[in-house]
N, C-alpha and C. Protein backbone atom coordinates (compact mmCIF):
# COMPACT_ATOMS: atom_id res chain seq x y z
N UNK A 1 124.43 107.07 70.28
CA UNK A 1 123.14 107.34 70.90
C UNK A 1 122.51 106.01 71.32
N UNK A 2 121.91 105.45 72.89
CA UNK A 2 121.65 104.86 73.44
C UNK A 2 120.48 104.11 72.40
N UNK A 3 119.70 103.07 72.70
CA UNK A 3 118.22 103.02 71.84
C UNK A 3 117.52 102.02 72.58
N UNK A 4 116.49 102.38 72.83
CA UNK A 4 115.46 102.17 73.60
C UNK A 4 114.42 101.00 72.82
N UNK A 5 114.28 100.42 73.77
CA UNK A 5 112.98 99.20 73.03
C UNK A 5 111.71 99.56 74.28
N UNK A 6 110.91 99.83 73.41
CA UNK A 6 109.54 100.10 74.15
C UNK A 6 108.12 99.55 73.27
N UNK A 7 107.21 99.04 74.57
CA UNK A 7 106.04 98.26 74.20
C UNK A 7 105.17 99.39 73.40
N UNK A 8 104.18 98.67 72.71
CA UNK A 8 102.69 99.66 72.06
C UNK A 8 102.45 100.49 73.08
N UNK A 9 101.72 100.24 74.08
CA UNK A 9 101.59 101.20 75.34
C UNK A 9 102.63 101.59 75.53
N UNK A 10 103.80 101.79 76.06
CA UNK A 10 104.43 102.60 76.41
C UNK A 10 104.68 103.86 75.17
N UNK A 11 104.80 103.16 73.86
CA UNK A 11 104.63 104.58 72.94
C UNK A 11 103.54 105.41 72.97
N UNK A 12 102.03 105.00 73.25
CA UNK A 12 100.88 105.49 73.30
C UNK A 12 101.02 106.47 74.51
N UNK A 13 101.37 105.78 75.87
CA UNK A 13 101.69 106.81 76.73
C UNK A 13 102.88 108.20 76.59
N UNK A 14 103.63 107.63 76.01
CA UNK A 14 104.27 108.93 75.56
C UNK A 14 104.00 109.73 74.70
N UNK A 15 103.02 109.32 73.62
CA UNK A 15 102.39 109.96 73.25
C UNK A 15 101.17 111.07 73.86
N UNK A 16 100.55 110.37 74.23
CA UNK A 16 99.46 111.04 75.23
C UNK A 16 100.27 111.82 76.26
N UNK A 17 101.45 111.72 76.29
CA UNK A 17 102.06 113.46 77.44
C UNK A 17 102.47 114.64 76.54
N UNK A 18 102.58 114.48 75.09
CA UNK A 18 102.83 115.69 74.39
C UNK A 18 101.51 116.92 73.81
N UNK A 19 102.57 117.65 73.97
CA UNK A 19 101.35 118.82 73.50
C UNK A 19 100.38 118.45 72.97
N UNK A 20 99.21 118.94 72.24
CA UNK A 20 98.64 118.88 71.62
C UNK A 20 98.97 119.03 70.09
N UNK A 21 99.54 119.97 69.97
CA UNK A 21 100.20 120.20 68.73
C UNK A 21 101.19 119.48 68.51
N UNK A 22 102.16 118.83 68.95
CA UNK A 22 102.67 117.76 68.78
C UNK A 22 101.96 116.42 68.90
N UNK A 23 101.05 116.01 69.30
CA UNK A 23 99.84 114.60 69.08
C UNK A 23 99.55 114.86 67.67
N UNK A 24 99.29 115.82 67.32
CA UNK A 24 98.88 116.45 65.81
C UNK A 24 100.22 115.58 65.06
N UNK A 25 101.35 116.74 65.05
CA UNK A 25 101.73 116.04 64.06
C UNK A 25 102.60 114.47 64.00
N UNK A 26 102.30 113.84 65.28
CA UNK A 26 102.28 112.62 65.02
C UNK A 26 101.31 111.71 64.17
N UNK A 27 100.34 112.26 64.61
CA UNK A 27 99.12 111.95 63.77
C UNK A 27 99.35 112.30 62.21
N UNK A 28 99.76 113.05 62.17
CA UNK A 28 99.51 113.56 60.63
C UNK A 28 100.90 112.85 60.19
N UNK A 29 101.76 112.46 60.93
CA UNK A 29 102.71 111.55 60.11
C UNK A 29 102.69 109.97 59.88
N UNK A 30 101.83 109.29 61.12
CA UNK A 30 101.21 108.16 60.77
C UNK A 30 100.35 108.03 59.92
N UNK A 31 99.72 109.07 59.61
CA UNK A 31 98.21 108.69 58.43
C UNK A 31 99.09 108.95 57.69
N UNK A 32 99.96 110.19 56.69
CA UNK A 32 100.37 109.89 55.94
C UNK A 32 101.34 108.34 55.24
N UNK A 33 101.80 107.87 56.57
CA UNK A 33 102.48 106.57 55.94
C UNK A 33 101.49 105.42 55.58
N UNK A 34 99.96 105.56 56.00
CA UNK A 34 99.42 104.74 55.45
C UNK A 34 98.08 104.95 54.53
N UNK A 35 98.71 106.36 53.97
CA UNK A 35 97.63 107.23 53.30
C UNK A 35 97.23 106.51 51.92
N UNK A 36 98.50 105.99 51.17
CA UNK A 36 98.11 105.18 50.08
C UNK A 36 97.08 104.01 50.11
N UNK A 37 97.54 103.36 51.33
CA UNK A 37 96.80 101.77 51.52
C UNK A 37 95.41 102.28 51.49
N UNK A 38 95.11 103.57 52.56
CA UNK A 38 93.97 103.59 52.79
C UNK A 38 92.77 104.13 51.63
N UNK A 39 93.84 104.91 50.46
CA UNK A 39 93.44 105.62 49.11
C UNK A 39 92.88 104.24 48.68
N UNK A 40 93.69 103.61 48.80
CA UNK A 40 93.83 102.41 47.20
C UNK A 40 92.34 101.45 48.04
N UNK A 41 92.11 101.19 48.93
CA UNK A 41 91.39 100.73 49.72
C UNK A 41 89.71 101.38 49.47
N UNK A 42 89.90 102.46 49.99
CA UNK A 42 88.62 103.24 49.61
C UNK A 42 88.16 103.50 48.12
N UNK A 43 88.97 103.47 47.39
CA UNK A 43 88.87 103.67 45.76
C UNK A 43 87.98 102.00 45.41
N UNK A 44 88.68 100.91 46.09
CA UNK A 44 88.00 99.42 45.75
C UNK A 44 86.83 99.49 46.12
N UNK A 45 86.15 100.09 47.10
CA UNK A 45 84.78 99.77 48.47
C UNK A 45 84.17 100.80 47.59
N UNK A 46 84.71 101.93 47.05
CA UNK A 46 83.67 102.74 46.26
C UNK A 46 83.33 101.81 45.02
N UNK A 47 84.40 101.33 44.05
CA UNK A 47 84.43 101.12 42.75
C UNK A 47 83.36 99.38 42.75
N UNK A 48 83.57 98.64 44.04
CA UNK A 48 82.86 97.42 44.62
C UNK A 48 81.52 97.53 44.56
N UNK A 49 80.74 98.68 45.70
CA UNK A 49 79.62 98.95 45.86
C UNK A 49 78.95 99.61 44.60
N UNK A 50 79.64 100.19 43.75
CA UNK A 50 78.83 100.67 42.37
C UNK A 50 78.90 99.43 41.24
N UNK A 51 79.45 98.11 41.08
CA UNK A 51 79.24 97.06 40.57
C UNK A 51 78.36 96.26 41.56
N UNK A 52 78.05 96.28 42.68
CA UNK A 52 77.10 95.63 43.36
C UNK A 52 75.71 96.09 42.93
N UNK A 53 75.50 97.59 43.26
CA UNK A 53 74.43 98.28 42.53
C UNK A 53 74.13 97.63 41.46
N UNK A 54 74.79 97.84 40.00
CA UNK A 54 74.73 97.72 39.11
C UNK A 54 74.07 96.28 39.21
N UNK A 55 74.47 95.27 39.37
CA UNK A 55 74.13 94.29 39.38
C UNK A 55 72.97 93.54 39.78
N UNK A 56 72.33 94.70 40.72
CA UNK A 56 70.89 94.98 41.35
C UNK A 56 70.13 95.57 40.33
N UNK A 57 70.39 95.80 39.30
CA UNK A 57 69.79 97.13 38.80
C UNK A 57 69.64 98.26 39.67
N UNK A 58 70.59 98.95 39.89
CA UNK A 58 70.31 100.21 40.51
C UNK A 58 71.67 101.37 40.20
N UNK A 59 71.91 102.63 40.46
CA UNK A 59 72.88 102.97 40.04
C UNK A 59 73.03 103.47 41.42
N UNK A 60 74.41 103.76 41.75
CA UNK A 60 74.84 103.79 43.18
C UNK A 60 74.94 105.63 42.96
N UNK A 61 75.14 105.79 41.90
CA UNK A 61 75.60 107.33 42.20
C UNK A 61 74.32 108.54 41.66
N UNK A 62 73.38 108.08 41.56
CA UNK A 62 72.06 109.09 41.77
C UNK A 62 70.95 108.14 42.83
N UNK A 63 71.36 107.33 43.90
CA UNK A 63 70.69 107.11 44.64
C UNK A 63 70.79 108.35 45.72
N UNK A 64 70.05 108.79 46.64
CA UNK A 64 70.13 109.56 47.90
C UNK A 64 71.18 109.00 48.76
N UNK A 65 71.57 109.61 50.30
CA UNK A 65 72.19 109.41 50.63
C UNK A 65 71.31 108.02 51.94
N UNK A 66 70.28 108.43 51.88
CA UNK A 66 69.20 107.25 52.49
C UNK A 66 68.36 105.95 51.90
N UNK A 67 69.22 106.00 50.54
CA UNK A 67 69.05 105.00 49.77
C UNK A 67 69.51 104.14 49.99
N UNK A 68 70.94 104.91 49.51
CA UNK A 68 72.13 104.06 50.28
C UNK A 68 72.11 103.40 50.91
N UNK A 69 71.92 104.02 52.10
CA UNK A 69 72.34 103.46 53.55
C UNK A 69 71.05 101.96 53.66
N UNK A 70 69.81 102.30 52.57
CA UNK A 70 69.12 100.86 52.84
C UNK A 70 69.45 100.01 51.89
N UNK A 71 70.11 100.30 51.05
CA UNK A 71 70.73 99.67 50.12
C UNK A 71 71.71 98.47 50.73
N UNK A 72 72.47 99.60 51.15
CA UNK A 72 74.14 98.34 52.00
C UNK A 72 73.55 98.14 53.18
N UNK A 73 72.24 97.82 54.13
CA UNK A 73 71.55 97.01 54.82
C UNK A 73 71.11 96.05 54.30
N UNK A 74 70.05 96.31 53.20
CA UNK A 74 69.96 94.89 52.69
C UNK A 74 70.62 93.89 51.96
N UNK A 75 71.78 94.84 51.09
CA UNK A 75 73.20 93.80 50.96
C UNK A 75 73.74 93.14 52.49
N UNK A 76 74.23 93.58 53.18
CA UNK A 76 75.03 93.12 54.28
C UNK A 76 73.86 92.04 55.16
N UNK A 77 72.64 92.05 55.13
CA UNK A 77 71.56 91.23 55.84
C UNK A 77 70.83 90.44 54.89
N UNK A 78 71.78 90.24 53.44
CA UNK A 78 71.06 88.79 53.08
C UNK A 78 71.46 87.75 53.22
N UNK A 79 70.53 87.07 53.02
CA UNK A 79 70.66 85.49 53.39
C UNK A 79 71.76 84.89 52.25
């Protein structure tokens, strides 16, 4: 069987001519191959931001969800 070398774009474009249901399960086979990294990843940024809290005095997990969000503003915009 012949084998082909093809650029990022050219896979993207071949991608983008298949069904829909086939874009699917391309999709669903790329996320799974990087489903761990992205587990193990999100598990740190959760387990990070609730020792940041903490360290504020504050607890990350009975704040609101608009707490939050001024919470990791004024982390990310200090000096």
């Amino acid at each position: 069987m012949p084998t082909f070398t093809l650029t990022n774009e050219q896979v993207v474009e071949l991608v983008k001519q298949l069904p829909s249901e086939q874009q699917i399960e391309v999709f669903r086979f790329l996320l799974l191959q990087q489903w761990e990294q992205w587990d193990s990843l999100s598990q740190y940024g959760a387990n990070r931001v609730r020792l940041v809290a903490q360290e504020r005095g504050q607890n990350w997990d009975t704040m609101t969800e608009d707490e939050r969000e001024a919470f990791i503003d004024k982390v990310v915009h200090e000096d």
